[in-house]
C-alpha atoms as a PDB file:
ATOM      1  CA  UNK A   1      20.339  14.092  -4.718  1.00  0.00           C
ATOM      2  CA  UNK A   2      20.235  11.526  -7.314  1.00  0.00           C
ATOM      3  CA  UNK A   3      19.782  12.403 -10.520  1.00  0.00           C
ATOM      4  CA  UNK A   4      16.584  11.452 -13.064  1.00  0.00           C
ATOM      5  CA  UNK A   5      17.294   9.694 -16.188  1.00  0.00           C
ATOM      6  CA  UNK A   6      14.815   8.337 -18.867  1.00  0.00           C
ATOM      7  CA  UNK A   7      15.280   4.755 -19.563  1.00  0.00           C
ATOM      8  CA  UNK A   8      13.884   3.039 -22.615  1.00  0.00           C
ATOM      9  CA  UNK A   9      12.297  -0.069 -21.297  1.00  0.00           C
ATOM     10  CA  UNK A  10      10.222  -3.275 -22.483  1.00  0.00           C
ATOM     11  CA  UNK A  11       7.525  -5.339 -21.087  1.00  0.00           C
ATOM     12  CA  UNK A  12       8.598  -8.644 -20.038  1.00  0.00           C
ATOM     13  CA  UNK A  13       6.120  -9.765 -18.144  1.00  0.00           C
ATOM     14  CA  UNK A  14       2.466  -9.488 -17.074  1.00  0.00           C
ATOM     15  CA  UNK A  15       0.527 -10.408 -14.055  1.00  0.00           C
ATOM     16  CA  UNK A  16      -3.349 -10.043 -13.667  1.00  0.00           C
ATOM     17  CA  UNK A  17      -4.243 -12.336 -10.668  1.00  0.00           C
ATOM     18  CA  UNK A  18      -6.998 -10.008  -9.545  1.00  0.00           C
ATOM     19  CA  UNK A  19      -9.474  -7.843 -11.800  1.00  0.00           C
ATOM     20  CA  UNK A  20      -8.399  -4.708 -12.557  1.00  0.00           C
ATOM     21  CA  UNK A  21      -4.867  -5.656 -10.884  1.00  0.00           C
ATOM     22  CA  UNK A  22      -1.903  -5.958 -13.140  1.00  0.00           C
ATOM     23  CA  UNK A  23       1.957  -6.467 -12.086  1.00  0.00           C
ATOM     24  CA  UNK A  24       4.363  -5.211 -14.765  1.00  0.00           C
ATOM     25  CA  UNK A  25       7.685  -5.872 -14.907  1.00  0.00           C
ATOM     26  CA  UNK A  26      10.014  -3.689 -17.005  1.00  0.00           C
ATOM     27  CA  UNK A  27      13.437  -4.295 -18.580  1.00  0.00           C
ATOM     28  CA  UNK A  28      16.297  -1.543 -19.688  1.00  0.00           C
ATOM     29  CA  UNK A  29      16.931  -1.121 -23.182  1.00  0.00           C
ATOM     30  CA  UNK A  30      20.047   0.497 -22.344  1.00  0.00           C
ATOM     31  CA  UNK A  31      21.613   1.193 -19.069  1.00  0.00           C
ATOM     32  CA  UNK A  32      20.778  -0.449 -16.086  1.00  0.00           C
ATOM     33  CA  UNK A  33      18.561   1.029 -13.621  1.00  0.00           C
ATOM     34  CA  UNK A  34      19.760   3.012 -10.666  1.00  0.00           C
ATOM     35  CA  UNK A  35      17.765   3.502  -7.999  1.00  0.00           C
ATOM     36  CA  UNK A  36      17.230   3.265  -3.639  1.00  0.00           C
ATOM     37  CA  UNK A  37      14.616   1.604  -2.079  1.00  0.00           C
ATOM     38  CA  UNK A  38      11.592   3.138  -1.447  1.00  0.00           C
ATOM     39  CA  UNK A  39      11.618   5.518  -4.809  1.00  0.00           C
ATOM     40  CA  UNK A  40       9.297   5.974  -7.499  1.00  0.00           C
ATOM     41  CA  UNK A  41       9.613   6.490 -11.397  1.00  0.00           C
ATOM     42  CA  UNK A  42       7.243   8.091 -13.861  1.00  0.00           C
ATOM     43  CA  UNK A  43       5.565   6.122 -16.675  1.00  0.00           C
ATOM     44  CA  UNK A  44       4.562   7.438 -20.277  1.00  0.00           C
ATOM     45  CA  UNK A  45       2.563   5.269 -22.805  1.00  0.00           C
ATOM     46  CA  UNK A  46       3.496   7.910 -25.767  1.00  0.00           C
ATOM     47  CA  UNK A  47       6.130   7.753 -27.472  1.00  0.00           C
ATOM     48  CA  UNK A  48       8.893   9.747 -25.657  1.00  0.00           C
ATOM     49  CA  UNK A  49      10.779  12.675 -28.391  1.00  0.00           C
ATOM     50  CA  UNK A  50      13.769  13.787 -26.964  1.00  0.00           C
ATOM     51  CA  UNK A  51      13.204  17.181 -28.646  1.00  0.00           C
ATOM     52  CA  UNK A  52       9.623  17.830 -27.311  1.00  0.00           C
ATOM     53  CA  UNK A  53       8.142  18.085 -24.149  1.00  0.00           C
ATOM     54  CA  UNK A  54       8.163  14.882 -21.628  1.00  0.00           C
ATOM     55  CA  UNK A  55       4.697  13.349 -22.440  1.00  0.00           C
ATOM     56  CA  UNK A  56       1.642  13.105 -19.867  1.00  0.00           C
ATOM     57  CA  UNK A  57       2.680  10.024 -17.108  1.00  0.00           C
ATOM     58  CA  UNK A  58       1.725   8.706 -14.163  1.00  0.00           C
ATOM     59  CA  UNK A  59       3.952   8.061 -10.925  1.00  0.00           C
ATOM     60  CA  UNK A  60       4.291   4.506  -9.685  1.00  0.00           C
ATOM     61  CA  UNK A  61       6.418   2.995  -6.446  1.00  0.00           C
ATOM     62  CA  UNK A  62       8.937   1.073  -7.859  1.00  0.00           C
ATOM     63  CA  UNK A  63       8.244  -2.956  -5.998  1.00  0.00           C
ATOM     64  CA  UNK A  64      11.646  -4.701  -7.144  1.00  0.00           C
ATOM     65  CA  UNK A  65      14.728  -4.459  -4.633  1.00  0.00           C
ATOM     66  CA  UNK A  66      17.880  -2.400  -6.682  1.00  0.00           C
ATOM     67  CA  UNK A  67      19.430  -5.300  -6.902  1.00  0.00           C
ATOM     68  CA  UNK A  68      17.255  -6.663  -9.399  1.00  0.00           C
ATOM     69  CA  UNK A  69      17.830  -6.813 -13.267  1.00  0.00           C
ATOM     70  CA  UNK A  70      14.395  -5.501 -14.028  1.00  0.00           C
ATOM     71  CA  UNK A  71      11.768  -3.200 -12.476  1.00  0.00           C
ATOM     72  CA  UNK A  72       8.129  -4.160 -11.235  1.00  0.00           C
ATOM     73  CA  UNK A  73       5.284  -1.717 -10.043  1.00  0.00           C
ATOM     74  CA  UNK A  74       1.965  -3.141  -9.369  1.00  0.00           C
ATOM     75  CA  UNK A  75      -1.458  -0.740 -10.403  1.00  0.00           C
ATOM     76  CA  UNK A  76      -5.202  -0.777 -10.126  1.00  0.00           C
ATOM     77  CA  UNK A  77      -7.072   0.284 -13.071  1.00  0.00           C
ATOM     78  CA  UNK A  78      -8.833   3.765 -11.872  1.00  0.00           C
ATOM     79  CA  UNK A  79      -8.603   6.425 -14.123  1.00  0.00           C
ATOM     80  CA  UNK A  80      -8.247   7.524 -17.877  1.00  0.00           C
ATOM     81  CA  UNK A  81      -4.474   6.837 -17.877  1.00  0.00           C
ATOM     82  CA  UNK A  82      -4.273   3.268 -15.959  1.00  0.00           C
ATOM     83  CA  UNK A  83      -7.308   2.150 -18.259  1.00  0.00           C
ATOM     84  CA  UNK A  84      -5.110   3.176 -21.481  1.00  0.00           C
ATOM     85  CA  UNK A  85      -2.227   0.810 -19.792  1.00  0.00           C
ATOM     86  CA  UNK A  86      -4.456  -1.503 -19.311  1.00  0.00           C
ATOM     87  CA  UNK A  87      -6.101  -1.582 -22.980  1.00  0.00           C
ATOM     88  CA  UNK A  88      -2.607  -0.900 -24.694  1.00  0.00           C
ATOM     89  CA  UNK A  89       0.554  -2.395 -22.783  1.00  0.00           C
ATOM     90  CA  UNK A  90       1.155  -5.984 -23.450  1.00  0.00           C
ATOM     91  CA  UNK A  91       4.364  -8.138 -23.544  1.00  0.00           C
ATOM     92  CA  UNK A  92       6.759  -7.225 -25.878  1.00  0.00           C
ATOM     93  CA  UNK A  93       5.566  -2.977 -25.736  1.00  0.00           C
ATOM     94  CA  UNK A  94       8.480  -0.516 -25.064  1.00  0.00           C
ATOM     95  CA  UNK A  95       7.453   2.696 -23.417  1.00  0.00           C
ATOM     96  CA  UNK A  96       9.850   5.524 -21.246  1.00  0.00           C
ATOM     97  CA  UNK A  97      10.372   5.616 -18.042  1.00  0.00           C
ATOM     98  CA  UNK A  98      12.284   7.966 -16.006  1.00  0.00           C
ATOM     99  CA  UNK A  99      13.818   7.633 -12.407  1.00  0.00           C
ATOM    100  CA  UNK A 100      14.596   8.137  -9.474  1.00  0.00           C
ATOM    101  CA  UNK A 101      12.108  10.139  -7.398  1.00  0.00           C
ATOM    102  CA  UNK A 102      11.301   9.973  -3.432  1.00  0.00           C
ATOM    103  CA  UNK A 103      13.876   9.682  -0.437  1.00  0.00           C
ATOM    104  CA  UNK A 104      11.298   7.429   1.840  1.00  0.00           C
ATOM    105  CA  UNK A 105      13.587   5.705   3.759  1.00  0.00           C
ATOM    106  CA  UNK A 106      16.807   7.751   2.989  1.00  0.00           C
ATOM    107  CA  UNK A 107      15.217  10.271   5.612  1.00  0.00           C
ATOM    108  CA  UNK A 108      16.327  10.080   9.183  1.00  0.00           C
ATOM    109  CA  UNK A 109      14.465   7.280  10.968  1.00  0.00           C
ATOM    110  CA  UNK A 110      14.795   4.910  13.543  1.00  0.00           C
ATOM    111  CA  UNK A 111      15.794   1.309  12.808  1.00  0.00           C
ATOM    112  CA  UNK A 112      14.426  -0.282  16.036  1.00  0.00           C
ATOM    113  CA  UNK A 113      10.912  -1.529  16.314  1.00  0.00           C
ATOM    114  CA  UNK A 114      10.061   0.548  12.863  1.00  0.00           C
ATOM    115  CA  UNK A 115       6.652   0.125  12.084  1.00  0.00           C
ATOM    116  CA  UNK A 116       5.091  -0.085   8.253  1.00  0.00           C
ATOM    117  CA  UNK A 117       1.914   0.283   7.437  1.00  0.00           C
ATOM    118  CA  UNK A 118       0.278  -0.704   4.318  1.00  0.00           C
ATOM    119  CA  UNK A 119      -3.405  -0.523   2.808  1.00  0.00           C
ATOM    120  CA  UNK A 120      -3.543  -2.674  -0.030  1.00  0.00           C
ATOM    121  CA  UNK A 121      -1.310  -1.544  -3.087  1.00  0.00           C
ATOM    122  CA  UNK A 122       0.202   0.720  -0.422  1.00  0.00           C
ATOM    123  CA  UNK A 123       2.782  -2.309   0.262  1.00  0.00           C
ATOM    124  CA  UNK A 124       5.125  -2.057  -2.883  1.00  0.00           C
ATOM    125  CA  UNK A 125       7.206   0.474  -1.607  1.00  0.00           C
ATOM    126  CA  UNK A 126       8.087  -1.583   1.494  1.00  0.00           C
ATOM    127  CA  UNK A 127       8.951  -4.623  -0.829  1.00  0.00           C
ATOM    128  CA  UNK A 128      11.898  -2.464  -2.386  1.00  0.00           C
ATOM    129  CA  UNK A 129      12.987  -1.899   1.282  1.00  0.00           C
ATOM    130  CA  UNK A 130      12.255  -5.445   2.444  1.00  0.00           C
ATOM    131  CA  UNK A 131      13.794  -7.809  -0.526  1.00  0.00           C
ATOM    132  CA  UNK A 132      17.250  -5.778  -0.297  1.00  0.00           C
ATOM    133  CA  UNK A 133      20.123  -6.630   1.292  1.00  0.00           C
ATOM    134  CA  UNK A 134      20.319  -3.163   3.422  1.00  0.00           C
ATOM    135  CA  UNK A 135      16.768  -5.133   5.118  1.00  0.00           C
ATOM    136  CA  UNK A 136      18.881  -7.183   7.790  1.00  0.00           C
ATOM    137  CA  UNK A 137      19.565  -4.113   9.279  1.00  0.00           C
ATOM    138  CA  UNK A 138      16.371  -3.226  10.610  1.00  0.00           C
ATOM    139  CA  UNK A 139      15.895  -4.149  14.372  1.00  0.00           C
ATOM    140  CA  UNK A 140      12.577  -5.736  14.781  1.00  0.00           C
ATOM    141  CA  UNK A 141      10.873  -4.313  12.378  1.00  0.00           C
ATOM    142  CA  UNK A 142       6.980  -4.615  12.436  1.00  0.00           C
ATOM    143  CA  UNK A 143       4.395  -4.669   9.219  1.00  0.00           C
ATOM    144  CA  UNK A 144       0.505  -4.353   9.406  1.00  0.00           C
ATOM    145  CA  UNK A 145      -0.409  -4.598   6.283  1.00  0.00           C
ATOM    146  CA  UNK A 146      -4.352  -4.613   4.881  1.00  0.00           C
ATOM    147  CA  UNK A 147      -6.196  -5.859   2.090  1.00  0.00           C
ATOM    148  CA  UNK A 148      -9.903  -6.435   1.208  1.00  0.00           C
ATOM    149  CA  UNK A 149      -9.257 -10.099   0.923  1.00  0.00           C
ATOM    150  CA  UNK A 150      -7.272 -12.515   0.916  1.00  0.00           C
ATOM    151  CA  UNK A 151      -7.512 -12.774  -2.540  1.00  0.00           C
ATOM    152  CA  UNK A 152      -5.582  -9.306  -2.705  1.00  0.00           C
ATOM    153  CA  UNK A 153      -3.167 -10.064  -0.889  1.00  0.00           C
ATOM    154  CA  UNK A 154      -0.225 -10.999  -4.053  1.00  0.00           C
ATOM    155  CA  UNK A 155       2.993 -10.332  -2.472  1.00  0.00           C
ATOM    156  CA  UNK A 156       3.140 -13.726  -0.486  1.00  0.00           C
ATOM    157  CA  UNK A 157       6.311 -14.618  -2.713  1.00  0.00           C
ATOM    158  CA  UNK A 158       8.146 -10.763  -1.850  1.00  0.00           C
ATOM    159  CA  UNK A 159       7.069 -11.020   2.089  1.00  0.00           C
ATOM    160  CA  UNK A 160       8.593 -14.672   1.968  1.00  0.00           C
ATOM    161  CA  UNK A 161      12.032 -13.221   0.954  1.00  0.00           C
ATOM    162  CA  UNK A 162      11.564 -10.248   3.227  1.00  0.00           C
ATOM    163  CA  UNK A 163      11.653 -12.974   6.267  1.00  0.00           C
ATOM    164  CA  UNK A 164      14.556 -14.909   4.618  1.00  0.00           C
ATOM    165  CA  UNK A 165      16.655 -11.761   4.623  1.00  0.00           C
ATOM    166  CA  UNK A 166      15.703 -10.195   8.065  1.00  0.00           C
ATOM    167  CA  UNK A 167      13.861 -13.640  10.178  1.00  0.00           C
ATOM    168  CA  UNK A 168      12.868 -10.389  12.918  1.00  0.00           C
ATOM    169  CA  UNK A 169       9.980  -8.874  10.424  1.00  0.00           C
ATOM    170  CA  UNK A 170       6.961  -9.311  12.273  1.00  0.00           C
ATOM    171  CA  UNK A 171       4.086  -9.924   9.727  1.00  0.00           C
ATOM    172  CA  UNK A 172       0.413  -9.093  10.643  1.00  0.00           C
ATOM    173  CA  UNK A 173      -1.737  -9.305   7.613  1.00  0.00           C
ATOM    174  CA  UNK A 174      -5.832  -7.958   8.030  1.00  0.00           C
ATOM    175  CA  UNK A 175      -7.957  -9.160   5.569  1.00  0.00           C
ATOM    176  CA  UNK A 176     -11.267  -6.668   5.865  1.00  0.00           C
ATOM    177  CA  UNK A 177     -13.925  -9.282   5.035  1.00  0.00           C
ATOM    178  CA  UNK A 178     -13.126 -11.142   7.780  1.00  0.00           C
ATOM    179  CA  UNK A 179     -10.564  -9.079  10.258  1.00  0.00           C
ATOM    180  CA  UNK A 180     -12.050  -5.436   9.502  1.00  0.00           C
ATOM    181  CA  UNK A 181      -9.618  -2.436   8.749  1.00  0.00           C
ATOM    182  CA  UNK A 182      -6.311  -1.402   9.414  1.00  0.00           C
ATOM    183  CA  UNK A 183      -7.121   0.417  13.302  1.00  0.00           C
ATOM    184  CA  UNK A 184      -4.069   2.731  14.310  1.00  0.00           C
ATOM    185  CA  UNK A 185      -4.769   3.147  17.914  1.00  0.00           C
ATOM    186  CA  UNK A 186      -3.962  -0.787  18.012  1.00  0.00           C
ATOM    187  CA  UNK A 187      -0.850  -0.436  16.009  1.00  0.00           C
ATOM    188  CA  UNK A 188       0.019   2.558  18.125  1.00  0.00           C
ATOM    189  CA  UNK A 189      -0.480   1.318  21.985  1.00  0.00           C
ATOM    190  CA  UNK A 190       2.171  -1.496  20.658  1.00  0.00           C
ATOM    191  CA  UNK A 191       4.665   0.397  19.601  1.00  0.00           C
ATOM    192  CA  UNK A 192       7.863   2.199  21.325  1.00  0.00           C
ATOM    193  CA  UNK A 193       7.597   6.016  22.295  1.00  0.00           C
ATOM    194  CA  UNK A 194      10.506   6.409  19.836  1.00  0.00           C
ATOM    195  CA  UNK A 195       9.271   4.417  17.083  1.00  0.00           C
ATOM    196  CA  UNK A 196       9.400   5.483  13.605  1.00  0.00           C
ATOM    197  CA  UNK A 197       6.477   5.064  11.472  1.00  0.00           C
ATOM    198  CA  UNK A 198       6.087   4.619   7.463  1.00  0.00           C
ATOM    199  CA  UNK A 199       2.465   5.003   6.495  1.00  0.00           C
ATOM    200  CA  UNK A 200       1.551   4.302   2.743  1.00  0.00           C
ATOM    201  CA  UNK A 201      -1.819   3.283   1.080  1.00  0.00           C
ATOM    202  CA  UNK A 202      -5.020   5.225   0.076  1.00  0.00           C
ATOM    203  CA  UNK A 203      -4.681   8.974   0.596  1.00  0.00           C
ATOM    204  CA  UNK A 204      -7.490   9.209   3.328  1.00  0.00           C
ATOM    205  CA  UNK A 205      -5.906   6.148   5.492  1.00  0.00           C
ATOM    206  CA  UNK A 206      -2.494   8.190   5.246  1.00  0.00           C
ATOM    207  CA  UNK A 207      -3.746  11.535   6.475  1.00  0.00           C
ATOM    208  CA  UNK A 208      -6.305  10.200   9.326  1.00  0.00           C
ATOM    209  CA  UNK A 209      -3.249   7.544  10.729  1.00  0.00           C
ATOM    210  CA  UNK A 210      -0.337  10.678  10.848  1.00  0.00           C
ATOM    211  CA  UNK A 211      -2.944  12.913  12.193  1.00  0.00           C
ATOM    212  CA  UNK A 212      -3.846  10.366  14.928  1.00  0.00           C
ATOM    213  CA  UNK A 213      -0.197   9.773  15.453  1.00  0.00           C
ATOM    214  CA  UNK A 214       0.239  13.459  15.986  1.00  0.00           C
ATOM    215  CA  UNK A 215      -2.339  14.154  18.216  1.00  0.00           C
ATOM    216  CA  UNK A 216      -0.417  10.683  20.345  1.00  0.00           C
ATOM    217  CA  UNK A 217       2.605  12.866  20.894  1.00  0.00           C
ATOM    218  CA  UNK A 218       4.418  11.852  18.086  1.00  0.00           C
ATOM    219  CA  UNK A 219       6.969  14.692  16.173  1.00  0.00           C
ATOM    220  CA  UNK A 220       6.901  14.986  12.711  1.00  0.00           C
ATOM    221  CA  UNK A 221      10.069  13.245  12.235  1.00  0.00           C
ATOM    222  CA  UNK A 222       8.876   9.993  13.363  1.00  0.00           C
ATOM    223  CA  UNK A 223       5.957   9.722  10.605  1.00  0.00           C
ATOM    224  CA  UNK A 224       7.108   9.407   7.114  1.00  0.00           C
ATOM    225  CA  UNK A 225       4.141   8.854   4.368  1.00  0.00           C
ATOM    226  CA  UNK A 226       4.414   7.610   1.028  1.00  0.00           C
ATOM    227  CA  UNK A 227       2.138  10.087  -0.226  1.00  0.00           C
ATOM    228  CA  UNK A 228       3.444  11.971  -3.713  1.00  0.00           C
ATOM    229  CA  UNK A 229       0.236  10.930  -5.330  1.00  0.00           C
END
């Protein structure tokens, strides 16, 4: 298991292409991050007091491959705590983090065919899988991925590495205003009886999909959800 560690970090960069959509990316103060793909980290805005209690935070998919010098999670504004990130965190602001949490794709899973399925902000924790190297080992691997728009749809730049490192992914992107929503019984008749399945996105879409799946035959093991929220 690997183990947590707080990292003092700074803002270096800030993205807002869509209202109420920011992109942060986050740089160690000290030592590097360490982390897998497919793992989360918790975020405080207070000041962090090694002597007191961890202070109130939020959990956010880390988007960046390990590789990477920095960090980047992506968040909608939809609560007290994201609206005081919004209001408060600019370029330049050190805050705490602390990491690693999750084991999404360190769990047993099939390599072959693999599906992912995203709804929108849902698709971060695939882009740590898909922009690292261990990628190319995937077999065919399959991503339905839906947004509202097109407009939402931000990662063009992460899903264009993602093909340069495994040229296999098969990309189907649904935009809702013109394509309608995400439908699993589609995505299911495709796929292989032995297929492994990542579902990540809004809590309803992840419990209705796996519970479809389920009722389809499917064990357990073959559905893994990104679903710590």
């Amino acid at each position: 298991m690997a183990i947590v560690k707080k990292y003092p970090v700074k803002v270096t960069s800030i993205l807002n292409q869509i209202e109420g959509v920011y992109t942060l990316e986050l740089e160690s103060l000290g030592k590097p991050f360490k982390f897998e793909p497919g793992q989360f980290l918790h975020l405080a805005l207070d000041e962090y007091d090694p002597s007191a209690q961890w202070p109130d935070s939020r959990c956010f998919s880390i988007q960046s491959a390990p590789a990477q010098n920095t960090i980047k999670i992506t968040y909608a504004v939809k609560g007290a705590f994201t609206s005081k990130m919004q209001e408060q965190l600019k370029v330049g602001s050190e805050i705490t983090i602390k990491l690693p949490y999750g084991d999404l794709f360190s769990q047993a899973h099939n390599k072959i065919n693999t599906v992912f399925i995203a709804g929108g902000t849902g698709i971060t924790p695939y882009l740590s899988l898909f922009n690292d190297s261990s990628f190319v080992n995937y077999n065919k691997p399959v991503l339905y991925a839906g947004f509202k728009n097109a407009e939402m749809n931000i990662y063009k730049g992460e899903l264009l590495i993602a093909k340069q490192i495994n040229s296999a992914l098969e990309i189907n992107l649904l935009y809702q205003d013109i394509d309608g929503i995400l439908n699993i019984e589609e995505i299911h008749n495709k796929s292989k009886n032995d297929t492994s399945f990542f579902i990540s996105g809004p809590p309803i879409m992840i419990s209705s999909f796996k519970e479809y799946l389920l009722r389809q035959g499917l064990t357990k093991e073959q559905i893994k959800t990104d679903d710590w929220e």
